[in-house]
Protein backbone atom coordinates (compact mmCIF):
# COMPACT_ATOMS: atom_id res chain seq x y z
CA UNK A 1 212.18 51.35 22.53
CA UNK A 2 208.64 51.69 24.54
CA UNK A 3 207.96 54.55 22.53
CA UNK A 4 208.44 52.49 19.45
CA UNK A 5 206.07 49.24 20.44
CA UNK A 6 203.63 52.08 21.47
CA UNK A 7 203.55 53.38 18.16
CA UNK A 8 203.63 49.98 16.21
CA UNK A 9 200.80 48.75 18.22
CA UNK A 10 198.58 52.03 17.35
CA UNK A 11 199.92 51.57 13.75
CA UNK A 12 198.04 48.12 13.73
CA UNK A 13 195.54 48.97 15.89
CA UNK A 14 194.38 52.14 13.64
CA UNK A 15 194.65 49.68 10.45
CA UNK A 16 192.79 47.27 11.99
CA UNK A 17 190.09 49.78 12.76
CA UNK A 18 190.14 50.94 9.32
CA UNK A 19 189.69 47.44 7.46
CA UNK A 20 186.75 46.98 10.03
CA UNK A 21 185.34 50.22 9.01
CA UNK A 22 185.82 49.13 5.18
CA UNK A 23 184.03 45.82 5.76
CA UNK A 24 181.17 47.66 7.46
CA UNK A 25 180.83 50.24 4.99
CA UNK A 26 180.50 47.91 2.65
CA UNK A 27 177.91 45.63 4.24
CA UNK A 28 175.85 49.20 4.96
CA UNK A 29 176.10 50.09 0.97
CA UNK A 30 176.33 47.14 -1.21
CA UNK A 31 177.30 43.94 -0.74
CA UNK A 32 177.31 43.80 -4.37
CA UNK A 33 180.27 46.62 -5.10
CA UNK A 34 181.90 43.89 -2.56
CA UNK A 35 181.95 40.96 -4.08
CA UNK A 36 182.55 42.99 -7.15
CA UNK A 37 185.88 44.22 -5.53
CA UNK A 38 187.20 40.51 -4.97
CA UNK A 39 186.14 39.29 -8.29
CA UNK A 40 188.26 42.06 -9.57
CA UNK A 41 191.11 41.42 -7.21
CA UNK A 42 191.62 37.77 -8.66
CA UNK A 43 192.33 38.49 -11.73
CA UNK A 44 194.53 41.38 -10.90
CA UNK A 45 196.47 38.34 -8.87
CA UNK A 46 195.80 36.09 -11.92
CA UNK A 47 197.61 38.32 -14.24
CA UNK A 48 200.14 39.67 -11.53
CA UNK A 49 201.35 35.70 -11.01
CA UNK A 50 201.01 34.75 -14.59
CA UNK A 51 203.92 37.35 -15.43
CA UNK A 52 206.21 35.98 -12.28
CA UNK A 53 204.72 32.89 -10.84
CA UNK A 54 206.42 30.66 -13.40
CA UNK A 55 210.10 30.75 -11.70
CA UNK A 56 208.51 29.94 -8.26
CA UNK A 57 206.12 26.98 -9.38
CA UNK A 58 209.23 25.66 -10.84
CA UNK A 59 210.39 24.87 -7.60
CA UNK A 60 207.47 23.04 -6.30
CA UNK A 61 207.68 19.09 -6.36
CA UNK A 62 203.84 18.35 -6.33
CA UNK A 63 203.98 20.61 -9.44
CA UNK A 64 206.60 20.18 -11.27
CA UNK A 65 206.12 16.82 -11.58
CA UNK A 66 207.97 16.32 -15.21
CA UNK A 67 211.26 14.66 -15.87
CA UNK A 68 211.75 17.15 -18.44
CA UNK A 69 211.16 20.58 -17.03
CA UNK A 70 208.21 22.43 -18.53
CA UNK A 71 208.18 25.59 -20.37
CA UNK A 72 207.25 28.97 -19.06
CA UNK A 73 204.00 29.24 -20.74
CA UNK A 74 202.53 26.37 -18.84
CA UNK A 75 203.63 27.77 -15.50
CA UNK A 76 202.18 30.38 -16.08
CA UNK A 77 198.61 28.67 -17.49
CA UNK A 78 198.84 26.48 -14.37
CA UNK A 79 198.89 29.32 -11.87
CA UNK A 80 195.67 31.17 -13.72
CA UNK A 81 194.15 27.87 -13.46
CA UNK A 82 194.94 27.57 -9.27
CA UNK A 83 193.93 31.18 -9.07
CA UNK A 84 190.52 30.73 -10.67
CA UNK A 85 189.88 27.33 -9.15
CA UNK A 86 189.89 29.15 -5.63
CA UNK A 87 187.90 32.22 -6.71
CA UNK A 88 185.14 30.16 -7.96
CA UNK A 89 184.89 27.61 -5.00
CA UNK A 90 184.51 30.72 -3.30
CA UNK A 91 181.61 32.12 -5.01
CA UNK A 92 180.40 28.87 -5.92
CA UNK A 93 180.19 27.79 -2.43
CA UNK A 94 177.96 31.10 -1.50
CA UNK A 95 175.90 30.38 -4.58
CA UNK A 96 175.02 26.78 -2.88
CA UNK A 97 174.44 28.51 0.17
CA UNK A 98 171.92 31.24 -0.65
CA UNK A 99 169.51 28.23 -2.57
CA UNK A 100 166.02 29.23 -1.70
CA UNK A 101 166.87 32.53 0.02
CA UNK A 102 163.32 34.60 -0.68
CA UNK A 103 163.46 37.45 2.63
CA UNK A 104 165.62 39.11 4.75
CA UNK A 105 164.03 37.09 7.60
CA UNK A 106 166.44 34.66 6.58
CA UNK A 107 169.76 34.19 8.58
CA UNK A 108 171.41 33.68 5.06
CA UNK A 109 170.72 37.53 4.10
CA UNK A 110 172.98 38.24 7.01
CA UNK A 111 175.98 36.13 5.36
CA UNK A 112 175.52 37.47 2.00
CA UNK A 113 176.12 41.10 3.35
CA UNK A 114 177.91 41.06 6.32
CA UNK A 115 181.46 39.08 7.82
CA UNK A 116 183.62 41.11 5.38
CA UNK A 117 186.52 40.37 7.15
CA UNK A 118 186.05 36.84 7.44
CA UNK A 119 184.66 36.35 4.01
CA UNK A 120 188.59 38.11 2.53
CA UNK A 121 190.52 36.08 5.00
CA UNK A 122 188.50 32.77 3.62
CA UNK A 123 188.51 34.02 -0.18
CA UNK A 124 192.56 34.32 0.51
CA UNK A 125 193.29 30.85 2.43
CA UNK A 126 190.85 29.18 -0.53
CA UNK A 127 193.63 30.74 -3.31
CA UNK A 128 196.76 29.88 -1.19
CA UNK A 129 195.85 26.33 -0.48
CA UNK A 130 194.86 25.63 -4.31
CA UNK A 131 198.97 26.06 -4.52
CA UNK A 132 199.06 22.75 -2.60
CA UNK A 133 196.72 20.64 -4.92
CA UNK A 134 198.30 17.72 -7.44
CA UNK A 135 198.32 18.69 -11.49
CA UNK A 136 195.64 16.10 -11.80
CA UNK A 137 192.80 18.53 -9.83
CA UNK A 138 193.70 21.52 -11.88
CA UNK A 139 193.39 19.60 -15.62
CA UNK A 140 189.93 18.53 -13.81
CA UNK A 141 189.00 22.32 -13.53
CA UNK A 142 190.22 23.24 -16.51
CA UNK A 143 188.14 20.70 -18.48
CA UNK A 144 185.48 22.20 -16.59
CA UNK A 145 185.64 25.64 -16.99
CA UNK A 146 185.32 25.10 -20.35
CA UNK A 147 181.88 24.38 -20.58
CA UNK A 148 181.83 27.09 -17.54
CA UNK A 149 183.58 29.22 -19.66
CA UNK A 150 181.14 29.05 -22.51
CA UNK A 151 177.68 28.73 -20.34
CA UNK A 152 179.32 33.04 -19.16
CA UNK A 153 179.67 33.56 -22.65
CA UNK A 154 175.69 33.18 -23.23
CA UNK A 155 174.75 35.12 -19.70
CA UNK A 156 177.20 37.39 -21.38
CA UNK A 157 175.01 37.62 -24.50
CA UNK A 158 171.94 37.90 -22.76
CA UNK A 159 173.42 40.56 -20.03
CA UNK A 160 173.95 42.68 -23.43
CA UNK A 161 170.88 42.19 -24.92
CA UNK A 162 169.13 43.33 -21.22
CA UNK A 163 171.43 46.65 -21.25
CA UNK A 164 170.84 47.83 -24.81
CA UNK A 165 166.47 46.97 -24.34
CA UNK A 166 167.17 49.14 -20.93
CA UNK A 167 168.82 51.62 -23.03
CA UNK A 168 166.09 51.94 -25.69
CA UNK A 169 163.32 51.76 -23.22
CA UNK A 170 164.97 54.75 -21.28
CA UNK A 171 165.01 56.82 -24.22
CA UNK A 172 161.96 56.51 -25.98
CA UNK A 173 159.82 56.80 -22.03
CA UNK A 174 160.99 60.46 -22.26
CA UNK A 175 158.89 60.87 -25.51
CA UNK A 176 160.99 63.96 -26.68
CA UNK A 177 162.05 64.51 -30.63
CA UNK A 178 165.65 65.03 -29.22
CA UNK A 179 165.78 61.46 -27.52
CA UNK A 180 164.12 60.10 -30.89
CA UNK A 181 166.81 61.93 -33.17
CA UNK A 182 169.76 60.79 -30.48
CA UNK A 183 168.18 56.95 -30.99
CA UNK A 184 168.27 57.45 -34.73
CA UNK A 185 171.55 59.18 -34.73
CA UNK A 186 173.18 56.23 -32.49
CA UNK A 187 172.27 53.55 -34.45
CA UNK A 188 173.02 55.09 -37.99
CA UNK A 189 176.72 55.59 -36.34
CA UNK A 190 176.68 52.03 -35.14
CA UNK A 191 175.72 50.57 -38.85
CA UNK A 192 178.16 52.56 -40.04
CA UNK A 193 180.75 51.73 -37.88
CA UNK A 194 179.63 47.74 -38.25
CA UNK A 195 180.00 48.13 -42.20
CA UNK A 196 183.01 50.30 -42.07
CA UNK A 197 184.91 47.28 -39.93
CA UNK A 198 183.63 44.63 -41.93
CA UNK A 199 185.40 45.98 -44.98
CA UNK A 200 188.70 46.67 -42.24
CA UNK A 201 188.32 42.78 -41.82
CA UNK A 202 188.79 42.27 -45.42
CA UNK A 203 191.91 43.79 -46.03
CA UNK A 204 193.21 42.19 -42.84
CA UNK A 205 192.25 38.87 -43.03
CA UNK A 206 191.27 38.17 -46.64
CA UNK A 207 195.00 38.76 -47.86
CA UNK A 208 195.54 38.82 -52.02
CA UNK A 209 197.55 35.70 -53.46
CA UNK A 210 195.80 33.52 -50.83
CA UNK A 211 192.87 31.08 -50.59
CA UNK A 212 191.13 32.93 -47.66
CA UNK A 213 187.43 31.07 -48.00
CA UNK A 214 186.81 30.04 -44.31
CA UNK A 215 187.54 33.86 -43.18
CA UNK A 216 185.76 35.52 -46.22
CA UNK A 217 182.74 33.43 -45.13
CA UNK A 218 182.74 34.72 -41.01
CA UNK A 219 183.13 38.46 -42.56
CA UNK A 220 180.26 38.15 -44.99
CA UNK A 221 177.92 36.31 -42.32
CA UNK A 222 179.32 39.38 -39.78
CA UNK A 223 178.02 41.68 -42.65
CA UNK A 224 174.50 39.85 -43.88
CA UNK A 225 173.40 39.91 -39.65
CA UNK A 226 173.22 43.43 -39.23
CA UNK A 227 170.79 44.01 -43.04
CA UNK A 228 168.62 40.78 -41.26
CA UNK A 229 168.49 42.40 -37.50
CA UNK A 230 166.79 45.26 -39.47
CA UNK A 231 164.25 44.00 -41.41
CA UNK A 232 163.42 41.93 -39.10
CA UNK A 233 163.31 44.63 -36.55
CA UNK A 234 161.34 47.09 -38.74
CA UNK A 235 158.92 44.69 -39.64
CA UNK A 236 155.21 45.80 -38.76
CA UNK A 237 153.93 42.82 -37.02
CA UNK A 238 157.72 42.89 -34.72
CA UNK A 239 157.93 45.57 -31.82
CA UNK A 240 161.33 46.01 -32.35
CA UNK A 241 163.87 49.09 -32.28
CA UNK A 242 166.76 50.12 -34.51
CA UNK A 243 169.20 50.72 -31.28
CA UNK A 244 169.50 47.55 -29.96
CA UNK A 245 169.72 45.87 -33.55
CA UNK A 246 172.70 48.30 -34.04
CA UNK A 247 173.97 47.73 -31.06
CA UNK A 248 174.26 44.07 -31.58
CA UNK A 249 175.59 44.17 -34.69
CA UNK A 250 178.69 46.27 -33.46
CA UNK A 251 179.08 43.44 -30.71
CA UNK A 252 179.01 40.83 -33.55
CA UNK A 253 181.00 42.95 -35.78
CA UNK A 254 183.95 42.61 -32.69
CA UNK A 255 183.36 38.70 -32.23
CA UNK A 256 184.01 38.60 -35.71
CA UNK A 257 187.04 40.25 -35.13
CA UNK A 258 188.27 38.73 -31.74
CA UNK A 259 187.85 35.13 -33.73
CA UNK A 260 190.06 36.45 -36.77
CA UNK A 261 192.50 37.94 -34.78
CA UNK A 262 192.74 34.31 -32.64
CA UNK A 263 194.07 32.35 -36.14
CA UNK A 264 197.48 30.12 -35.45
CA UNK A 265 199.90 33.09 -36.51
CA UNK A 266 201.60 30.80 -38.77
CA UNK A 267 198.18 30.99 -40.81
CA UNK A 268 198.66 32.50 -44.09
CA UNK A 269 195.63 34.26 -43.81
CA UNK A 270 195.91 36.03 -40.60
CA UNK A 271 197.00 39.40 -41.64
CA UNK A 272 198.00 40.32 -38.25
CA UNK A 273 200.70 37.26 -38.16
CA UNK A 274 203.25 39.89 -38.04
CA UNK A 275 201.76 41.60 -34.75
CA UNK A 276 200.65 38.42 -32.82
CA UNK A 277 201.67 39.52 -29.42
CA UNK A 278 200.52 43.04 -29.98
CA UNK A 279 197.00 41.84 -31.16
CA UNK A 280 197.15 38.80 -28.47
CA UNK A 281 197.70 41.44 -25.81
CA UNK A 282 195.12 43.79 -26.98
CA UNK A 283 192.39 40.90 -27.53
CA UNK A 284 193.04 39.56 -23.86
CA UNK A 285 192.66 43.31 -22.47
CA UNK A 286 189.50 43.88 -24.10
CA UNK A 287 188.37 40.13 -23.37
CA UNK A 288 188.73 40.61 -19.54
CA UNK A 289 187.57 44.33 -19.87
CA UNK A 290 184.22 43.07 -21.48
CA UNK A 291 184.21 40.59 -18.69
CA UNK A 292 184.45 43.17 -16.13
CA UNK A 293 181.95 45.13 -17.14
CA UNK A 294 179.73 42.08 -17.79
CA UNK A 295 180.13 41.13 -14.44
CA UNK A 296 179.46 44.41 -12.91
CA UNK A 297 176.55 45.61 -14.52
CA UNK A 298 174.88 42.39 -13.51
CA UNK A 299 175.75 42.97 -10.02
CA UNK A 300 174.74 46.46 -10.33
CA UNK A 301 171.42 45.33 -12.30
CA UNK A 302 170.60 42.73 -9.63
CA UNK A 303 169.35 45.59 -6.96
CA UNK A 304 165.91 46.65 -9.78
CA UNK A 305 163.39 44.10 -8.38
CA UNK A 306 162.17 44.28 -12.08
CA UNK A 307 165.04 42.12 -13.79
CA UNK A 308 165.75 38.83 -14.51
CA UNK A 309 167.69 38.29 -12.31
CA UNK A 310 164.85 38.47 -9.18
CA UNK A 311 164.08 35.60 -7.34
CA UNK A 312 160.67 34.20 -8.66
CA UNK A 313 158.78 34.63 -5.75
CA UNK A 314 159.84 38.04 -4.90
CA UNK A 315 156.96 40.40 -5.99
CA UNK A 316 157.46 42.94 -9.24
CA UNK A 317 156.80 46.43 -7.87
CA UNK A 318 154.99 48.84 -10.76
CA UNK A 319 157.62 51.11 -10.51
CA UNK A 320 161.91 50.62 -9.36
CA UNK A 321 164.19 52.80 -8.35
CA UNK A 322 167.38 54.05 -9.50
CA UNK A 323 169.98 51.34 -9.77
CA UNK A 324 172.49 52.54 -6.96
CA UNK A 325 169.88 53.95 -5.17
CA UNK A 326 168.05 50.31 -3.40
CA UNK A 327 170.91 50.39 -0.92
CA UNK A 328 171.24 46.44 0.46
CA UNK A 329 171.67 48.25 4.04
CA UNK A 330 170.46 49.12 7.39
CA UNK A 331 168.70 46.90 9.12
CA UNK A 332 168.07 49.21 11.45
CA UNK A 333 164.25 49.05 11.45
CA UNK A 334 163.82 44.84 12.26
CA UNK A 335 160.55 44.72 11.81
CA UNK A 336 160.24 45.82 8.40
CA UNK A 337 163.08 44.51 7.32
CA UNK A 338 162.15 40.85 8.24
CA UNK A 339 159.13 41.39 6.12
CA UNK A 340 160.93 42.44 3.01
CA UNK A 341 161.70 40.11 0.07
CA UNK A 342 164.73 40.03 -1.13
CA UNK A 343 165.26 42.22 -4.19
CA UNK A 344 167.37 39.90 -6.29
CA UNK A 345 168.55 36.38 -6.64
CA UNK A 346 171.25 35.48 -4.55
CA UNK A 347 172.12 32.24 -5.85
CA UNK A 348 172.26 33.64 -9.64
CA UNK A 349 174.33 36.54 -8.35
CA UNK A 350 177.42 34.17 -6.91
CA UNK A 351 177.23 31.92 -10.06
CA UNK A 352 177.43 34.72 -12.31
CA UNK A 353 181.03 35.58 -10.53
CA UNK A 354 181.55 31.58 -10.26
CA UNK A 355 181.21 31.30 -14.10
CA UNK A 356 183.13 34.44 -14.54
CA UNK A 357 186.22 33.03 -12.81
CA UNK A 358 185.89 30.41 -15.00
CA UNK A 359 185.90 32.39 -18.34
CA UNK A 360 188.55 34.77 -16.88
CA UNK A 361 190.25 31.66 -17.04
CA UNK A 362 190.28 30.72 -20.34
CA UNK A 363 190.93 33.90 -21.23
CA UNK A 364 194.05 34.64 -19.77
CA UNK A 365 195.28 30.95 -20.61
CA UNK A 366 193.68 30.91 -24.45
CA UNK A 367 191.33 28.54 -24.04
CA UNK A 368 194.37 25.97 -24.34
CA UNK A 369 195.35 22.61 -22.85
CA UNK A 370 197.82 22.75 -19.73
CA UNK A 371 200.11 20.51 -21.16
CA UNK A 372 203.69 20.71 -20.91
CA UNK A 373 203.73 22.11 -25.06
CA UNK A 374 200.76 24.84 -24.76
CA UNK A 375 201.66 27.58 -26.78
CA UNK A 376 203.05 30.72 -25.72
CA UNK A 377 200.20 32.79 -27.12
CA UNK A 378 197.26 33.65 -25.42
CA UNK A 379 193.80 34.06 -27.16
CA UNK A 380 195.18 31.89 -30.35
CA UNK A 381 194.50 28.69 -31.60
CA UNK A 382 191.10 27.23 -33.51
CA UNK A 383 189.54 26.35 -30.63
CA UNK A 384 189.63 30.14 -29.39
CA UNK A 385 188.47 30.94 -33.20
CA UNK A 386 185.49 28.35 -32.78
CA UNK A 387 183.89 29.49 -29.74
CA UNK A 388 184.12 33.60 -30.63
CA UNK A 389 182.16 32.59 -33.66
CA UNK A 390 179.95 30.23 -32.17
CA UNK A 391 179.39 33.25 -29.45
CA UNK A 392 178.06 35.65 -32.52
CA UNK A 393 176.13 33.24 -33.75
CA UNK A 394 174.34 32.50 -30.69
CA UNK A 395 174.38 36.14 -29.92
CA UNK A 396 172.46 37.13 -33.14
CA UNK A 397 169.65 34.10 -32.54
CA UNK A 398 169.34 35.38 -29.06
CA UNK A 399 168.61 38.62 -30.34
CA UNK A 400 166.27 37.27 -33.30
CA UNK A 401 164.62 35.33 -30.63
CA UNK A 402 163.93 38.32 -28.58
CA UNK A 403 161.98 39.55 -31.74
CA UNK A 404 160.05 36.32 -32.91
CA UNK A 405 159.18 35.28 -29.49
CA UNK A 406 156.40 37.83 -28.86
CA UNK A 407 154.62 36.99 -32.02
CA UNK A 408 154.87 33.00 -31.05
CA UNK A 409 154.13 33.45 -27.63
CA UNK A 410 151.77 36.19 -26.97
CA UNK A 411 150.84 35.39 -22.96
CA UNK A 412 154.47 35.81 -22.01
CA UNK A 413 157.13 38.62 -21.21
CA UNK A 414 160.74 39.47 -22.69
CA UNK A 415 162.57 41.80 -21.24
């Protein structure tokens, strides 16, 4: 029996020693993979309890506040909704916090990177006790994350057009024919492959015997942005490149796509009506997968002191280092760390997640009301349709904008 409490107690003495090691690795290498971590945690919880939650919410009173019981579907909407509501207080509460945070002089630099422990203990208690709030705070939040929801979709836009000028730049500085021919090659593939869906899109969505106007007109826009991204871009007077236009295109090309594929599956010209949960499925994976990475590189992108996402006071060096390489670490040297600038907004970087949890959101609960009669489908309905193609449209005058705005305002910088 002693021998048994003996080895219990170095059991959860060894695993306590290893979660403090965790947390301290993690404050030595990046805070950023961190918070990363979490943000990816919450929706494997959202999607975990939005499968099995339903049965057990059932059984709450302060939720289940209906004479008539509701369906599954809005169970399961409502327990996204709690989910999210605590991951972004979390990060929205840091965001608050770090306002004005320019060195690492600044006791705040020590809370952004350090407390691990703390900071998962807090991030859990904020999701558990969102379990105790009334319906009426949760339709609140979701009214909110709406407009949340759609303010990611544009840092989403602009995180993409960031990568693919990083991408071009990288290529052409190495001023080599076979980096030229690889640029050309790419985006001739990616015009290709942006024409070659378009005319998939027709024969999906533009079905014979059917009057399929409103979808043959977000397919031929999808079609006529890619021929004005180049002209435009090859244009002498615009310093433009053919990779990024391509690149864009293929994004609009799938927004185009993701908007079809939302139609009411009772609409004759949805093509895929037949495969609704197949599609559904598939559109939600690749929704929270683009979200991921979205959310990701723009933590990993926050360590160059170059990008837009440093604070503006924080000096531009000439030249930055690799990516994963400005380790947030090691304050071992006081004195020059105190007189460092931070390399990278703080308050930007916990809104990006806080905005993120709110997409995430609407994603996994299709962008639908939580009333007792939401549908059963997620990712379908007209309002999911609407705001896909309002995101390519403000994707492509993002991107135009990028290419104007030089010529209009000659004394300032993009990207």
């Amino acid at each position: 029996m002693w021998a048994a409490s003996c080895l219990a107690s170095c059991c959860a003495s060894c695993t306590c020693g290893l979660c403090t090691s965790a947390a301290a690795g993690i404050s030595r290498r990046s805070a950023r993979l961190g918070y990363c971590g979490l943000f990816a945690l919450s929706l494997v919880v959202s999607w975990i309890l939005r499968e099995v939650a339903a049965p057990l919410l059932e059984q709450i009173p302060w939720i289940n506040t209906y004479t008539r019981t509701p369906p599954k579907e809005w169970f399961q909407s409502n327990a996204v909704l709690r989910v999210s509501l605590g991951n972004f207080l979390f990060f929205i509460v840091f965001a608050l916090m770090m306002i004005g945070v320019k060195d690492q002089n600044d006791k705040r630099d020590s809370w952004h990177h350090g407390g691990w422990i703390l900071k998962i203990v807090v991030w859990a208690l904020l999701i558990i006790l969102m379990f105790f709030l009334p319906n009426e705070v949760i339709t609140v939040y979701e009214t909110l994350s709406k407009f949340g929801a759609g303010f990611f979709l544009l840092v989403q836009v602009i995180l993409l057009l960031d990568f693919t000028y990083t991408w071009n730049d990288s290529w052409v500085e190495k001023d080599e024919r076979k980096w030229y021919i690889a640029l050309l090659s790419v985006s001739v593939l990616c015009y290709i492959g942006t024409y070659s869906f378009s005319g998939v899109l027709f024969v999906w969505f533009n079905p014979s015997g059917h009057d399929c106007g409103l979808n043959v007109f977000f397919i031929v826009m999808t079609m006529i942005l890619p021929f004005a991204f180049a002209i435009i871009t090859l244009h002498p007077k615009v310093n433009g490149s053919l990779l990024p236009a391509s690149v864009i295109s293929v994004y609009c090309a799938y927004l185009c796509y993701s908007a079809l594929s939302s139609e009411p599956r009772d609409y004759e010209c949805n093509g895929l009506q037949n495969h609704s949960k197949p599609v559904s499925t598939a559109s939600l994976v690749l929704g929270m997968l683009t979200t991921v990475l979205s959310v990701v590189y723009s933590a990993v992108r926050a360590g160059s002191s170059t990008t837009f996402l440093s604070p503006p006071s924080s000096p531009r060096y000439g030249t930055s280092k690799p990516l994963l390489d400005q380790l947030e670490s090691g304050k071992d040297n006081t004195k020059e760390v105190e007189a460092k600038p931070v390399s990278y907004s703080y308050f930007f970087f916990h809104l990006i997640f806080a905005l993120a949890s709110m997409y995430s959101a609407m994603l996994l609960t299709g962008w639908s009301s939580s009333t007792p009669e939401s549908s059963d489908q997620v990712n379908i309905g007209w309002t999911s349709v609407w705001i896909r193609i309002s995101t390519q449209w403000a994707t492509a005058a993002l991107y135009l904008w990028t290419l104007v705005a030089p010529l209009l305002l000659p004394d300032r910088e993009f990207f």
